[in-house]
N, C-alpha and C. Protein backbone atom coordinates (compact mmCIF):
# COMPACT_ATOMS: atom_id res chain seq x y z
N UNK A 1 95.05 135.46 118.28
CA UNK A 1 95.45 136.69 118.92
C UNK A 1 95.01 137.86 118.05
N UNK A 2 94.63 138.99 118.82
CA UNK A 2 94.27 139.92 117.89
C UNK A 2 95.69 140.98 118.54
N UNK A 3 95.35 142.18 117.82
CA UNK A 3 96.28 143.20 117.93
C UNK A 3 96.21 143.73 119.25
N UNK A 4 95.04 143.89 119.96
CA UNK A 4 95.30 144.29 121.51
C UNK A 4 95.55 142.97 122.14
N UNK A 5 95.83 141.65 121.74
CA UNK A 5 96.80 140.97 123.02
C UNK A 5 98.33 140.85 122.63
N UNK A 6 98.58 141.49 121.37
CA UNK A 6 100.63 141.49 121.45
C UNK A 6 100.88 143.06 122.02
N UNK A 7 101.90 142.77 123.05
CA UNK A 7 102.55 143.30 123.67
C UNK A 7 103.27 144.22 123.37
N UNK A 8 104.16 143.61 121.95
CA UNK A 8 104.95 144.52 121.51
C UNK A 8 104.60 145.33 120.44
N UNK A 9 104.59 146.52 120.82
CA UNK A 9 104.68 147.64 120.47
C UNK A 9 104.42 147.80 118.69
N UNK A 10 106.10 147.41 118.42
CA UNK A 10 106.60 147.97 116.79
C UNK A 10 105.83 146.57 116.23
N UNK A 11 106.05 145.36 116.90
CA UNK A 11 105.35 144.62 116.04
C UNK A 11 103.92 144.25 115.98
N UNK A 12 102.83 145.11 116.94
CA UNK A 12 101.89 145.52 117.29
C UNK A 12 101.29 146.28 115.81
N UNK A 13 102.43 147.41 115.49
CA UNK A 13 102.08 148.48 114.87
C UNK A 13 102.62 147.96 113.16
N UNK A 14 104.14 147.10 113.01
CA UNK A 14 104.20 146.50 112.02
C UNK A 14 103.33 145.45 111.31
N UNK A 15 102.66 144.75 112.03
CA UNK A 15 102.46 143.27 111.37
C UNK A 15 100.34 143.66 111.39
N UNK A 16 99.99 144.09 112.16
CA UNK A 16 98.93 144.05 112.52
C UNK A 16 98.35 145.55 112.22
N UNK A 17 98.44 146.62 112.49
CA UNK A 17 98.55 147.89 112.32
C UNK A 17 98.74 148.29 110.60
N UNK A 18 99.48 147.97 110.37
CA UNK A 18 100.22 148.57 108.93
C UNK A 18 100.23 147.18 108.10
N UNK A 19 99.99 146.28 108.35
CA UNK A 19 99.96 144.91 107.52
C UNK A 19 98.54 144.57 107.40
N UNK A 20 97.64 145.16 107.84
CA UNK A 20 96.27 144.81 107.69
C UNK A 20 95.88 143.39 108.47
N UNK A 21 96.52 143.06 109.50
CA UNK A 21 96.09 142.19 110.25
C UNK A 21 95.15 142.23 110.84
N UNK A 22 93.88 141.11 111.35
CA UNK A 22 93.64 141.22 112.13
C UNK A 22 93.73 140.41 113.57
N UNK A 23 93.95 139.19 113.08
CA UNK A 23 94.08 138.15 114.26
C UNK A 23 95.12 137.35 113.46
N UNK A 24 95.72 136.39 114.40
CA UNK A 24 96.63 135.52 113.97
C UNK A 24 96.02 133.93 114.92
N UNK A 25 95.60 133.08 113.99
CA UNK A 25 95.43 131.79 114.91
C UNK A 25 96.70 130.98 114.92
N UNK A 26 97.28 130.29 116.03
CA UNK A 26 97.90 128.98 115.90
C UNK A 26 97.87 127.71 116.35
N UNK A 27 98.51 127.32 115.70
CA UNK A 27 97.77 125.47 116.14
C UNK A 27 99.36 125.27 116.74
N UNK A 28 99.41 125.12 118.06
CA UNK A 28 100.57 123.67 118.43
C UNK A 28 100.75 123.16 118.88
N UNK A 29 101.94 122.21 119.56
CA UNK A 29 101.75 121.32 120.25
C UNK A 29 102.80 121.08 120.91
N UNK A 30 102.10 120.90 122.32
CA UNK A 30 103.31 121.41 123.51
C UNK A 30 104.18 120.37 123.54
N UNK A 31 104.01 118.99 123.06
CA UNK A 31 105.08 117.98 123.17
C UNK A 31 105.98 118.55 122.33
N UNK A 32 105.80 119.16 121.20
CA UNK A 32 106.27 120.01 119.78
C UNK A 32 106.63 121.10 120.13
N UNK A 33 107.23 122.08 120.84
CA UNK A 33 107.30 123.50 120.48
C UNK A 33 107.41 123.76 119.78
N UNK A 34 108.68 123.06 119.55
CA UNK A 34 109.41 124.00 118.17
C UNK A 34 108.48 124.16 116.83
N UNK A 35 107.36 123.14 116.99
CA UNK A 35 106.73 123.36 115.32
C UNK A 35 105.22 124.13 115.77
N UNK A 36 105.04 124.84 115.02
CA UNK A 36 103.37 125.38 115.07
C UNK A 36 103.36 125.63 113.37
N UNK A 37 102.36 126.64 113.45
CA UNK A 37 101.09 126.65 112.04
C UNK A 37 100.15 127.49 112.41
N UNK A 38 100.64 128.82 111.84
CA UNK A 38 100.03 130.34 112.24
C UNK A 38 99.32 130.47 110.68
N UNK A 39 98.03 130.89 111.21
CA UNK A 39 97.18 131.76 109.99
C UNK A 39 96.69 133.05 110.30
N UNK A 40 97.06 133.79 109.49
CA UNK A 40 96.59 135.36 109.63
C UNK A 40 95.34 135.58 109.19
N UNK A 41 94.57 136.06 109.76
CA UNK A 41 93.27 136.96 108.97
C UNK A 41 93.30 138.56 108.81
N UNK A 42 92.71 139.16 107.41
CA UNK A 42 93.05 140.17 107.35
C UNK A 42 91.60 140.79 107.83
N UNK A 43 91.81 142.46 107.98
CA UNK A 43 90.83 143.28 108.44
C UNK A 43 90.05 143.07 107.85
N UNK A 44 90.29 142.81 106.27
CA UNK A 44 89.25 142.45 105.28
C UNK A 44 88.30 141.77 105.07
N UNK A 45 88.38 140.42 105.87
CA UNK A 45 87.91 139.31 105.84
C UNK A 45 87.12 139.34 107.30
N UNK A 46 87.63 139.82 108.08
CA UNK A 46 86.73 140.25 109.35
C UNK A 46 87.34 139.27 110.47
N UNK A 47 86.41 139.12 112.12
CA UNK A 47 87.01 137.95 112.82
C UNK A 47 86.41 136.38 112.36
N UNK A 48 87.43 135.79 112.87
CA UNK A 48 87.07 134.22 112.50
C UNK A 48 85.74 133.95 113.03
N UNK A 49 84.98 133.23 112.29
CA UNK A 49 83.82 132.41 112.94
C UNK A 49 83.97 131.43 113.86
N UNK A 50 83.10 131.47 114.93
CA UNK A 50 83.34 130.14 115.66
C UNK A 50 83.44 129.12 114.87
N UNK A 51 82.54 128.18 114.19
CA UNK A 51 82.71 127.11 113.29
C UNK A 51 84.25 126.57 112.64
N UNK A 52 84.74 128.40 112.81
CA UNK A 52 85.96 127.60 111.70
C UNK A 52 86.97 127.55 112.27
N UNK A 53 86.91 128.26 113.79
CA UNK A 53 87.86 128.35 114.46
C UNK A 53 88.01 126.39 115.37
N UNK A 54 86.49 126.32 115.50
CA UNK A 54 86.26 124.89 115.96
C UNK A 54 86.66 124.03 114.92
N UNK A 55 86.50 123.87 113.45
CA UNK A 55 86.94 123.24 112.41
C UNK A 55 88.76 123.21 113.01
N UNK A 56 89.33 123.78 112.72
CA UNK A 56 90.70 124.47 113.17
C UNK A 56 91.63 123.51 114.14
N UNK A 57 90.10 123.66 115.49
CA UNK A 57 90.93 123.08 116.38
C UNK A 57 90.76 121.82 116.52
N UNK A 58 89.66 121.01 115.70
CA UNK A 58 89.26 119.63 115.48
C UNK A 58 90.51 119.45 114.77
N UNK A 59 90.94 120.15 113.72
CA UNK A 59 92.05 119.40 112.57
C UNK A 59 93.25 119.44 113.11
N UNK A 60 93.53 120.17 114.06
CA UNK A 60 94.45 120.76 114.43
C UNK A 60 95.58 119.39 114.85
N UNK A 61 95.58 118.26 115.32
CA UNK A 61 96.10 117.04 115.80
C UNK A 61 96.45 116.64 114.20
N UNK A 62 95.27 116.46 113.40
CA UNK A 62 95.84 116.04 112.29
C UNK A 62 97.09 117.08 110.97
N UNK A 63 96.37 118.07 111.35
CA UNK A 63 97.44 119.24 110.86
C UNK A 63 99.06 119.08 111.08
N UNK A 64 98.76 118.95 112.96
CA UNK A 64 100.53 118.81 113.34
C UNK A 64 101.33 117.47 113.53
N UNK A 65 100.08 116.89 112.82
CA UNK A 65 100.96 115.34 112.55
C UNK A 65 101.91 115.51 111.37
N UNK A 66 100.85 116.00 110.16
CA UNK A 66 101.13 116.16 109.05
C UNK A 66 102.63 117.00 108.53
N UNK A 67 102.85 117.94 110.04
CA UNK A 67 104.13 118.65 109.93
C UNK A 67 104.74 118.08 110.29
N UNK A 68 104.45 117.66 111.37
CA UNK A 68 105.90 116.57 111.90
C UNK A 68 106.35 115.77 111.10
N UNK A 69 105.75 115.24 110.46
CA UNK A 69 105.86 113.97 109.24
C UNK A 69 106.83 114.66 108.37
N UNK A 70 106.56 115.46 107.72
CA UNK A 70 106.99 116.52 106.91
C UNK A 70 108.08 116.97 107.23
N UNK A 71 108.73 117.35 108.60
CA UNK A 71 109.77 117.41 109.15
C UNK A 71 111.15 116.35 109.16
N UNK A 72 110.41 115.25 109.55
CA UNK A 72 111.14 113.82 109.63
C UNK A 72 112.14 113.63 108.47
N UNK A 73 110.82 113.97 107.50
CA UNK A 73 111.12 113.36 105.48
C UNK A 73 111.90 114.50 105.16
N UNK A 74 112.21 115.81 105.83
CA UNK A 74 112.87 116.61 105.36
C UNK A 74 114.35 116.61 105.95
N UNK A 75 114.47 115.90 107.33
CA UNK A 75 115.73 115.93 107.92
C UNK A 75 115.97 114.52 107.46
N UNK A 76 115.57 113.55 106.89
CA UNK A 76 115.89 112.23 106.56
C UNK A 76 116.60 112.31 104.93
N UNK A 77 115.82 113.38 104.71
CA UNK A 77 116.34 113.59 102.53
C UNK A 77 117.74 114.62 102.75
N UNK A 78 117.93 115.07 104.02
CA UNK A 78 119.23 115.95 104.10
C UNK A 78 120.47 115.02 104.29
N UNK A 79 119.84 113.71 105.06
CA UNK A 79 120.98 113.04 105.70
C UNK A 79 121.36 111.59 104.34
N UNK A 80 122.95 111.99 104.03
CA UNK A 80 123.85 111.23 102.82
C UNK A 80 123.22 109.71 103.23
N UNK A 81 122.28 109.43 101.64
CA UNK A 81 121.95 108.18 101.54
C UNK A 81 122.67 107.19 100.96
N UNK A 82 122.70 105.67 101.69
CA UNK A 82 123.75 104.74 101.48
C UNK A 82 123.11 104.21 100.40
N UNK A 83 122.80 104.50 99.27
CA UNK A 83 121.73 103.92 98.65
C UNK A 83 122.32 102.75 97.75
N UNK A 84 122.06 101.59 97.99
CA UNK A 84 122.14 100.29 97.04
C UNK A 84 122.43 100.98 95.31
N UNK A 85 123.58 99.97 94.70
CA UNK A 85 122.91 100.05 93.45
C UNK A 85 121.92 99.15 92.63
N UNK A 86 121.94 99.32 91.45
CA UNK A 86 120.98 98.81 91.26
C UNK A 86 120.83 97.21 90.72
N UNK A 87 122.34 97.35 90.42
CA UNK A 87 122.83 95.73 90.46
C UNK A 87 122.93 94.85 91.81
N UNK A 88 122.90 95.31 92.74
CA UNK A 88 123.35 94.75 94.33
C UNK A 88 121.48 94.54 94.10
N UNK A 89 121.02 95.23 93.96
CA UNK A 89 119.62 95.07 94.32
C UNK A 89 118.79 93.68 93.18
N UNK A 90 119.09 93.88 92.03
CA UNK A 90 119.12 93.02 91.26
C UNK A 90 119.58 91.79 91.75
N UNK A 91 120.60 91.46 92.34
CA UNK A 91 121.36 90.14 92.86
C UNK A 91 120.40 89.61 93.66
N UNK A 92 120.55 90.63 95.05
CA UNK A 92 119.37 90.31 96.16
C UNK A 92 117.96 89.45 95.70
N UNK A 93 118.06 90.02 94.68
CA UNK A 93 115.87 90.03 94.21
C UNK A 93 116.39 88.20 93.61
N UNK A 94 117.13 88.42 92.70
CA UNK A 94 117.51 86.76 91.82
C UNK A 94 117.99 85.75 92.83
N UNK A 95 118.43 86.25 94.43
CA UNK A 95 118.78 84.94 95.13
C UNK A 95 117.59 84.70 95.78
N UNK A 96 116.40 85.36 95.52
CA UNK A 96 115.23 85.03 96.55
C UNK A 96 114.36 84.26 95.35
N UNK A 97 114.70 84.38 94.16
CA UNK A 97 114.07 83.49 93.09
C UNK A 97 113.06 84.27 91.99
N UNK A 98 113.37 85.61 92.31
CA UNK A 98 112.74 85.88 90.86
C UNK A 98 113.30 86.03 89.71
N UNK A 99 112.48 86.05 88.27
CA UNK A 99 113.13 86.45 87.19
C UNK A 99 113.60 87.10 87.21
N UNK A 100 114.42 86.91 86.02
CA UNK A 100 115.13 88.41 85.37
C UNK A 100 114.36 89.49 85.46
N UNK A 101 113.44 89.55 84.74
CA UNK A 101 112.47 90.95 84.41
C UNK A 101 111.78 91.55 85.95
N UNK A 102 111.04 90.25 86.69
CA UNK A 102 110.82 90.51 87.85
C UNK A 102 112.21 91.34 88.55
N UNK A 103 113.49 91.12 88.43
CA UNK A 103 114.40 91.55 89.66
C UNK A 103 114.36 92.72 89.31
N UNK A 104 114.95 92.89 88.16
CA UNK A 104 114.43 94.91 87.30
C UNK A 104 113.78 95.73 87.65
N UNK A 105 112.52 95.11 87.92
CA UNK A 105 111.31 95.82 88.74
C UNK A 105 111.50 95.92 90.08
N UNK A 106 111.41 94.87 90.52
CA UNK A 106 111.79 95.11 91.95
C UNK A 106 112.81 95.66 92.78
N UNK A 107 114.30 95.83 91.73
CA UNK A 107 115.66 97.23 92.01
C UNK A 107 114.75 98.49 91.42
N UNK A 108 113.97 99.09 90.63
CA UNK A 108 113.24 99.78 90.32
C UNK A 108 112.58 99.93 91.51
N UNK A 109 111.79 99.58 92.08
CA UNK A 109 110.98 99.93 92.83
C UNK A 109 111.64 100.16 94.49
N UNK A 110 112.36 99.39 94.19
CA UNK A 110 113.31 99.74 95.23
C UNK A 110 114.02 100.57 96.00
N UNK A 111 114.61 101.11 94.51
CA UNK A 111 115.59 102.17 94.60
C UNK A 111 114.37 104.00 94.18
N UNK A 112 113.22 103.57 94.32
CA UNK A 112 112.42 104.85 94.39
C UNK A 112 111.69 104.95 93.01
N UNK A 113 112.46 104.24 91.76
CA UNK A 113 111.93 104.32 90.59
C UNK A 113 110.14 104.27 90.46
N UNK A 114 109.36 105.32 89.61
CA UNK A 114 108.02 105.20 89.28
C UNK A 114 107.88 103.71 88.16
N UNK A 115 106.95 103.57 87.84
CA UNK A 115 106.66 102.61 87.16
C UNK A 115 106.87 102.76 85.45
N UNK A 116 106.51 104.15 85.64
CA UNK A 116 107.08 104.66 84.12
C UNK A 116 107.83 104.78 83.69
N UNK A 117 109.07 105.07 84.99
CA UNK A 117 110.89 105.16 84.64
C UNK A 117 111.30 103.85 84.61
N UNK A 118 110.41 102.67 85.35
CA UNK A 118 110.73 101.68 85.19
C UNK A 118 110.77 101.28 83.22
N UNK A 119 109.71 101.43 83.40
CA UNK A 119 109.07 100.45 81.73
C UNK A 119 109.95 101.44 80.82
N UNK A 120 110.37 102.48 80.90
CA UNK A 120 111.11 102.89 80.10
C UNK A 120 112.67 102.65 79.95
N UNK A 121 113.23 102.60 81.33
CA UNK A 121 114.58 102.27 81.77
C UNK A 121 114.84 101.16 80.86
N UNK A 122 113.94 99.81 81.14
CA UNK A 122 113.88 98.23 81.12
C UNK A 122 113.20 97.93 79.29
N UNK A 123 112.52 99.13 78.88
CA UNK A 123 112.02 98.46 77.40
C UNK A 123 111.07 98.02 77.64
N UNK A 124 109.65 97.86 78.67
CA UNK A 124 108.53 97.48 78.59
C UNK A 124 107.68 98.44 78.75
N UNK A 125 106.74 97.93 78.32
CA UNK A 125 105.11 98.58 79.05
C UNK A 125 104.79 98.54 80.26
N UNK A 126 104.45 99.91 80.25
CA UNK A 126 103.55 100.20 82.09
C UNK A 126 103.18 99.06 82.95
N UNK A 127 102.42 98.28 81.58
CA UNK A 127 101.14 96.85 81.99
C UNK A 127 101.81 95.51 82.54
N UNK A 128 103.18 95.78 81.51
CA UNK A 128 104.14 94.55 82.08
C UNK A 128 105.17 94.97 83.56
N UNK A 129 105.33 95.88 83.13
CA UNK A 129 105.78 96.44 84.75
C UNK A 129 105.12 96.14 86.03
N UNK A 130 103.11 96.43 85.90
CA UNK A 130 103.11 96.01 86.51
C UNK A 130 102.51 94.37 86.52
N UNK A 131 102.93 93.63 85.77
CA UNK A 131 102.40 92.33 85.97
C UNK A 131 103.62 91.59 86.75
N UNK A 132 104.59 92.30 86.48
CA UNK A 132 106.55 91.46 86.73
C UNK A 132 106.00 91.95 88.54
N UNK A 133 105.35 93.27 88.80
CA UNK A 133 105.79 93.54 90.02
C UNK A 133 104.65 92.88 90.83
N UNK A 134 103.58 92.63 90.47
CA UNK A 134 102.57 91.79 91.10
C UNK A 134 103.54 90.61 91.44
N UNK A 135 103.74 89.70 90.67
CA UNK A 135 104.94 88.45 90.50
C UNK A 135 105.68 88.36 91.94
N UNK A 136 106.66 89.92 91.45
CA UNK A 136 107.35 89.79 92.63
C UNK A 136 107.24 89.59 94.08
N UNK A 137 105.90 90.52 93.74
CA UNK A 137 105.26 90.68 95.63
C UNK A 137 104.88 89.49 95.95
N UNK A 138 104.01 88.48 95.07
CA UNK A 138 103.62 87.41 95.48
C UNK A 138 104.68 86.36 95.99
N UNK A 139 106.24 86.31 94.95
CA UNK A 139 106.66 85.26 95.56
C UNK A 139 107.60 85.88 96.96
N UNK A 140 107.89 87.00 97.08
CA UNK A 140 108.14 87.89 98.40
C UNK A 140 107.48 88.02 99.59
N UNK A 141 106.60 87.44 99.38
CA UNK A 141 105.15 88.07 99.74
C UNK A 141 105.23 89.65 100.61
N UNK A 142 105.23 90.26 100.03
CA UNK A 142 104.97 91.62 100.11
C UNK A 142 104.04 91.99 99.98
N UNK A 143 103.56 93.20 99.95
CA UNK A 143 102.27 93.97 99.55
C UNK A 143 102.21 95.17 99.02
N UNK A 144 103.21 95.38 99.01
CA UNK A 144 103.31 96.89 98.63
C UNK A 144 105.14 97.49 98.31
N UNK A 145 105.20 98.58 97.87
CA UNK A 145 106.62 99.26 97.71
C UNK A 145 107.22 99.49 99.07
N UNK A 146 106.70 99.77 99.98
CA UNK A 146 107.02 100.02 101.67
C UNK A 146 107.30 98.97 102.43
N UNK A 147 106.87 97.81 101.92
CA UNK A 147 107.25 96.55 102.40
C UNK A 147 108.34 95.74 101.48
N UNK A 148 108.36 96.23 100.71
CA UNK A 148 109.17 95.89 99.58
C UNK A 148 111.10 96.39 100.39
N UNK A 149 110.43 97.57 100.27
CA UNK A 149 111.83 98.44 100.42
C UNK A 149 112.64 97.65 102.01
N UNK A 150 111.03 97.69 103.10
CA UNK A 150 111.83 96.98 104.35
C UNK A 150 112.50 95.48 104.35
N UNK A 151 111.74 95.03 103.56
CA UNK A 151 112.57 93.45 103.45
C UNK A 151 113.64 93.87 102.82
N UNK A 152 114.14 94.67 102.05
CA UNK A 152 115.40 94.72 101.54
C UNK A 152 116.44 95.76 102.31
N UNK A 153 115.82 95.88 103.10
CA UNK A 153 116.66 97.08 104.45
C UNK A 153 116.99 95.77 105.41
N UNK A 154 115.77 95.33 105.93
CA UNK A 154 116.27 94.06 106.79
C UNK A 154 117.41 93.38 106.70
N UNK A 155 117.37 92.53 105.00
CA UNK A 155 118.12 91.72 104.38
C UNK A 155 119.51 92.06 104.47
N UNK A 156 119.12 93.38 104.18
CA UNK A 156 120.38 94.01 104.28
C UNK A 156 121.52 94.49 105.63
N UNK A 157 120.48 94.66 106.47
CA UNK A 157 120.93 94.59 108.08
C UNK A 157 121.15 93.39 108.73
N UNK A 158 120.87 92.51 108.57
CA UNK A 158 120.79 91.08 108.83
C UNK A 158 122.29 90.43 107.86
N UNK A 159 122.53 91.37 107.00
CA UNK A 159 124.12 90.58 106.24
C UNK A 159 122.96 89.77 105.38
């Protein structure tokens, strides 16, 4: 939008007028109202190029994924987490048959811990951290921290 398609007046004359606006692009998405992703260009910079306006609207799907996502993880970190401790998690990991050191890692990794807070928490090295957590995944068979975490959400939903 440039300044001759807003309507209104003061904010015609505030935002665009007296703010050195010149256009405002937005990206959104009608399944989405509520979320968009406005960029201003100033007088300075001149009007947008086609190219980048086409760049823009190519990214534009991946842009408002990226908010939505972003949204989710932000109303999900607001809402009071039941979060395991780290002994319950420890138990869990030793009735499925790993070591000691392995279960450490794997309530570590569990409960969000990096690998560094791990090896420091626990008294090892980075290297053994991750050799315990390779271990783990294999006899879990897991693949990763995200799969890690769901088998122990499951486990946990399942009683």
């Amino acid at each position: 939008m440039t300044a001759a398609d807003i309507r209104d007046a003061d904010y015609r004359r505030d935002c665009y007028q007296n703010g050195g606006i010149r256009e405002r692009l937005t990206l959104f998405d009608p399944r989405f109202p509520a979320i968009s992703v406005n960029g201003y260009r100033s007088d300075s910079r001149g009007p947008t190029a086609a190219p980048v306006a086409q760049w823009l609207a190519d990214a534009g799907p991946t842009l408002m994924a990226a908010l939505r996502r972003h949204n989710e993880l932000l109303e999900l970190a607001e809402q009071p987490a039941l979060s395991p401790s780290l002994d319950a998690v420890m138990q869990w990991a030793r009735k499925r048959g790993l070591s000691a050191r392995e279960a450490q890692v794997v309530a570590g990794l569990t409960l969000g811990q990096t690998q560094l807070q791990i090896a420091g928490g626990v008294g090892l090295s980075v290297n053994s951290v991750i050799t315990y957590r390779r271990r783990a995944y294999q006899k879990l068979k897991v693949v990763d921290r995200r799969a890690l975490q769901a088998l122990y959400g499951r486990s946990m939903a399942n009683g």
